[in-house]
C-alpha atoms as a PDB file:
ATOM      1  CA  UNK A   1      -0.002  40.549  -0.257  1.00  0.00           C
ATOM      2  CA  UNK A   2      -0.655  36.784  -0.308  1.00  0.00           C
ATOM      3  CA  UNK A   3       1.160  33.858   0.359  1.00  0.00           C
ATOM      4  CA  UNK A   4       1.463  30.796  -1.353  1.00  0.00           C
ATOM      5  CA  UNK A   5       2.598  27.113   0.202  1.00  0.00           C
ATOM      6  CA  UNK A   6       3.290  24.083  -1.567  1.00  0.00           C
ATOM      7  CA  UNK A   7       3.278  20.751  -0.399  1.00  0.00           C
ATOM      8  CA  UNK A   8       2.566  17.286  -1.530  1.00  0.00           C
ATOM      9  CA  UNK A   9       5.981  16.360  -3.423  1.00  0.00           C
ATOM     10  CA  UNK A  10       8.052  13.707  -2.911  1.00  0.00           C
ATOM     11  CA  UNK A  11      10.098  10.734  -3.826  1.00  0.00           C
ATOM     12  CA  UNK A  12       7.858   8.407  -5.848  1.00  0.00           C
ATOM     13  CA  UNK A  13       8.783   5.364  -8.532  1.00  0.00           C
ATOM     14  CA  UNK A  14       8.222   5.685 -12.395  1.00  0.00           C
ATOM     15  CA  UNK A  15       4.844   5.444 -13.373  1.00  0.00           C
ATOM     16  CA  UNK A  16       3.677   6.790  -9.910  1.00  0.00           C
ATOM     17  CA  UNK A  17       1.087   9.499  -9.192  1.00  0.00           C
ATOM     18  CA  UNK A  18       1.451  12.382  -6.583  1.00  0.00           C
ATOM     19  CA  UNK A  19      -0.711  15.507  -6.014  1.00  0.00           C
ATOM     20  CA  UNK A  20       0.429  19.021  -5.281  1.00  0.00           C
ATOM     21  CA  UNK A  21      -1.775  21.453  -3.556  1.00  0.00           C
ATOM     22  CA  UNK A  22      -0.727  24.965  -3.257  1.00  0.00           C
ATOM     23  CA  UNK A  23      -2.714  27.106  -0.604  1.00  0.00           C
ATOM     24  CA  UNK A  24      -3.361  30.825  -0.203  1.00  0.00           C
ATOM     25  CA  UNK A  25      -3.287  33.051   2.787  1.00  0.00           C
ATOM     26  CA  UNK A  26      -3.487  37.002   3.230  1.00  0.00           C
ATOM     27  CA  UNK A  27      -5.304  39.199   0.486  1.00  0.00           C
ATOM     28  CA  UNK A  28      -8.617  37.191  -0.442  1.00  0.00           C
ATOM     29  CA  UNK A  29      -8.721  38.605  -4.309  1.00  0.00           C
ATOM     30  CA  UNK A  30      -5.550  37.259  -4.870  1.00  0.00           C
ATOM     31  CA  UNK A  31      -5.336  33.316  -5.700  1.00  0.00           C
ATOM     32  CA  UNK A  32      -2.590  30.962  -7.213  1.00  0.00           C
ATOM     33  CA  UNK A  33      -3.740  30.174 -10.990  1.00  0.00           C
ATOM     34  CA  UNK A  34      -0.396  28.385 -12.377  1.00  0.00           C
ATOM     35  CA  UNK A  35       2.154  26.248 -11.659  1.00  0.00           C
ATOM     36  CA  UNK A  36       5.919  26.160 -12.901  1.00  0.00           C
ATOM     37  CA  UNK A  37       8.741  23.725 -12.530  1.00  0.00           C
ATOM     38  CA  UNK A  38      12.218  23.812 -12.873  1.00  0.00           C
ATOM     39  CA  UNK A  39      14.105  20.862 -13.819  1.00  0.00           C
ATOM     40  CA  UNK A  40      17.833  20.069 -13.595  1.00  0.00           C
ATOM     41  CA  UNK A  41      19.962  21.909 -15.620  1.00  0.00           C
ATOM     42  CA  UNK A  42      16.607  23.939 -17.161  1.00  0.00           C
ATOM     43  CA  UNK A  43      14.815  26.997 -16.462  1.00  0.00           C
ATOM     44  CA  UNK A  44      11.783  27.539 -14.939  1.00  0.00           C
ATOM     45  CA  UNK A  45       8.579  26.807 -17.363  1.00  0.00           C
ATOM     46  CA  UNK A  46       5.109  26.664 -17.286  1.00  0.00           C
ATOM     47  CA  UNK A  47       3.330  23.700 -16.271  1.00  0.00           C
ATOM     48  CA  UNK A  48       1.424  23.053 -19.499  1.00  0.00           C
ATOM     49  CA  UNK A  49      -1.202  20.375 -19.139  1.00  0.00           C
ATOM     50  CA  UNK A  50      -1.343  19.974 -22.778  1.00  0.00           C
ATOM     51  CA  UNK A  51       2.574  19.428 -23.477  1.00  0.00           C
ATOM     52  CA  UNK A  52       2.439  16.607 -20.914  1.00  0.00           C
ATOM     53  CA  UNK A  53       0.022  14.691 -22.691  1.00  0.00           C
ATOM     54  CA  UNK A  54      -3.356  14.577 -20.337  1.00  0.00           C
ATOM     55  CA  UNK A  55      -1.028  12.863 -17.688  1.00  0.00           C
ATOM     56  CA  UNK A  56      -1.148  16.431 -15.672  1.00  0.00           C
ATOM     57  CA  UNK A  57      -4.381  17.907 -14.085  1.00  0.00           C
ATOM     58  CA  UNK A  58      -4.520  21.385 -12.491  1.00  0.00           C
ATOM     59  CA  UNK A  59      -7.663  22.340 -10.569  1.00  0.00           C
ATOM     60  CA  UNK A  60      -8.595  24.786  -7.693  1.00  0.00           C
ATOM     61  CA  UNK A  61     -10.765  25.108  -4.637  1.00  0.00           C
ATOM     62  CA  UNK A  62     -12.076  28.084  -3.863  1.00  0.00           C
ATOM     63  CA  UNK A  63     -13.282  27.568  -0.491  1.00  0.00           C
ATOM     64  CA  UNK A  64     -10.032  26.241   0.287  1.00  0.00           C
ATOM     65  CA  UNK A  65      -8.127  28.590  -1.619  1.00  0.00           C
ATOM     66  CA  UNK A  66      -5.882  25.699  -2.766  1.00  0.00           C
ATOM     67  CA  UNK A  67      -4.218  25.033  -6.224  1.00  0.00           C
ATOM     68  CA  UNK A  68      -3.870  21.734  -7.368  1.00  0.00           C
ATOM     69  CA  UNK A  69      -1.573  19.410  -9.778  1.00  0.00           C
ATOM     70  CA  UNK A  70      -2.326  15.728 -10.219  1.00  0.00           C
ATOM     71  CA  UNK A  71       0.158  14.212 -12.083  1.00  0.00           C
ATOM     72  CA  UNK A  72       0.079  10.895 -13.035  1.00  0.00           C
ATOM     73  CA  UNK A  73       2.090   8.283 -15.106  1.00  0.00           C
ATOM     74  CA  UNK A  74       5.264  10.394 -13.632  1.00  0.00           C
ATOM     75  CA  UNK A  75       8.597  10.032 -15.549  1.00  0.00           C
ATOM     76  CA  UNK A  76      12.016  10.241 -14.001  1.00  0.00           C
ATOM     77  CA  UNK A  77      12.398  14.208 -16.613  1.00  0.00           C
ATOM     78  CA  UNK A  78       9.206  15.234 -14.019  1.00  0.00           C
ATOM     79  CA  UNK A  79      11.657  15.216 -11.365  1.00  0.00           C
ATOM     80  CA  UNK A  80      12.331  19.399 -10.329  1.00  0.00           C
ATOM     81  CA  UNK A  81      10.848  21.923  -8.197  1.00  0.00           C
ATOM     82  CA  UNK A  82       7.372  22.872  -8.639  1.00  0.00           C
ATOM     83  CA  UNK A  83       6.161  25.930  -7.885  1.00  0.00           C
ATOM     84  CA  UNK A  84       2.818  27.948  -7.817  1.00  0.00           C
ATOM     85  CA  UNK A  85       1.960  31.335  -8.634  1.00  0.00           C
ATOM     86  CA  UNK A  86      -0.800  34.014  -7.947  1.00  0.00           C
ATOM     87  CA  UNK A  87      -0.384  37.137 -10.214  1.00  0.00           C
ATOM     88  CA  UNK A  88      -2.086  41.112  -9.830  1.00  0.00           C
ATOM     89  CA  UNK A  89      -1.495  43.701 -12.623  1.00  0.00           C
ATOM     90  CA  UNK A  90       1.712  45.083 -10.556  1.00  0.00           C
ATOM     91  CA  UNK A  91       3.071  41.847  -9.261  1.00  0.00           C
ATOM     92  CA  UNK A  92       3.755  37.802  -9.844  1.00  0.00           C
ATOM     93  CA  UNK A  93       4.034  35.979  -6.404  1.00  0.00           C
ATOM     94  CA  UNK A  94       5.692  32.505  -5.759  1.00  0.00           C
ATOM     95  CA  UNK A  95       5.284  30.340  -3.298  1.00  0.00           C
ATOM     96  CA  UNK A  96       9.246  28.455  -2.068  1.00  0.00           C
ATOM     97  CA  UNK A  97       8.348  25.303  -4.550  1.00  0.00           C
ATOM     98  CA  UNK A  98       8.203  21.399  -3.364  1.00  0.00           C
ATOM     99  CA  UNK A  99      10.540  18.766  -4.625  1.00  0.00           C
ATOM    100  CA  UNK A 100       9.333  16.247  -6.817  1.00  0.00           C
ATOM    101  CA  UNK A 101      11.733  13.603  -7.775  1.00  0.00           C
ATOM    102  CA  UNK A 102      11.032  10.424  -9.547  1.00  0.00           C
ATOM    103  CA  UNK A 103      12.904   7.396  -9.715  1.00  0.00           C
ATOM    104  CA  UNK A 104      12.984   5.166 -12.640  1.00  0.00           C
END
């Protein structure tokens, strides 16, 4: 078992940047690798760093066992949930997601 926590979202302005960490607890072979979003009206997707340009960076710390997404040059169709998760062979987990909402 592991479990994930978001934080780090937010109300920010157009053009804005805002991190997003994502920390692990419980089972130590099991870390967060990806993050999703879900905007308005849309599904949850992947968080690919290539579709958004090179505006989004996702890194991790091991010895913190923290995901990260930097996301700069934000847009007002950024604004959704964002969500991390850490996967095994038998099972995806999610962490409850942090509001990011951007205001143009």
């Amino acid at each position: 078992q592991v479990q994930l926590v978001e934080s780090g979202g937010g109300l920010v302005q157009a053009g804005d940047s805002l991190t997003l960490s994502c920390q692990a607890s419980g089972s130590s072979g099991i870390n967060p690798t990806a993050w999703y979003r879900q905007t308005p009206g849309n599904a949850r997707e992947l968080v690919d760093v290539d579709s958004v340009r090179g505006r989004f960076t996702i890194s991790f710390d091991n010895a913190k066992r923290t995901l990260y997404l930097q996301m700069t040059s934000l847009k007002p169709e950024d604004t959704g949930v964002y969500y991390c998760t850490a996967t095994t062979s038998n099972a995806v987990y999610w962490g409850q997601g942090t509001l990011v909402a951007v205001s143009s």
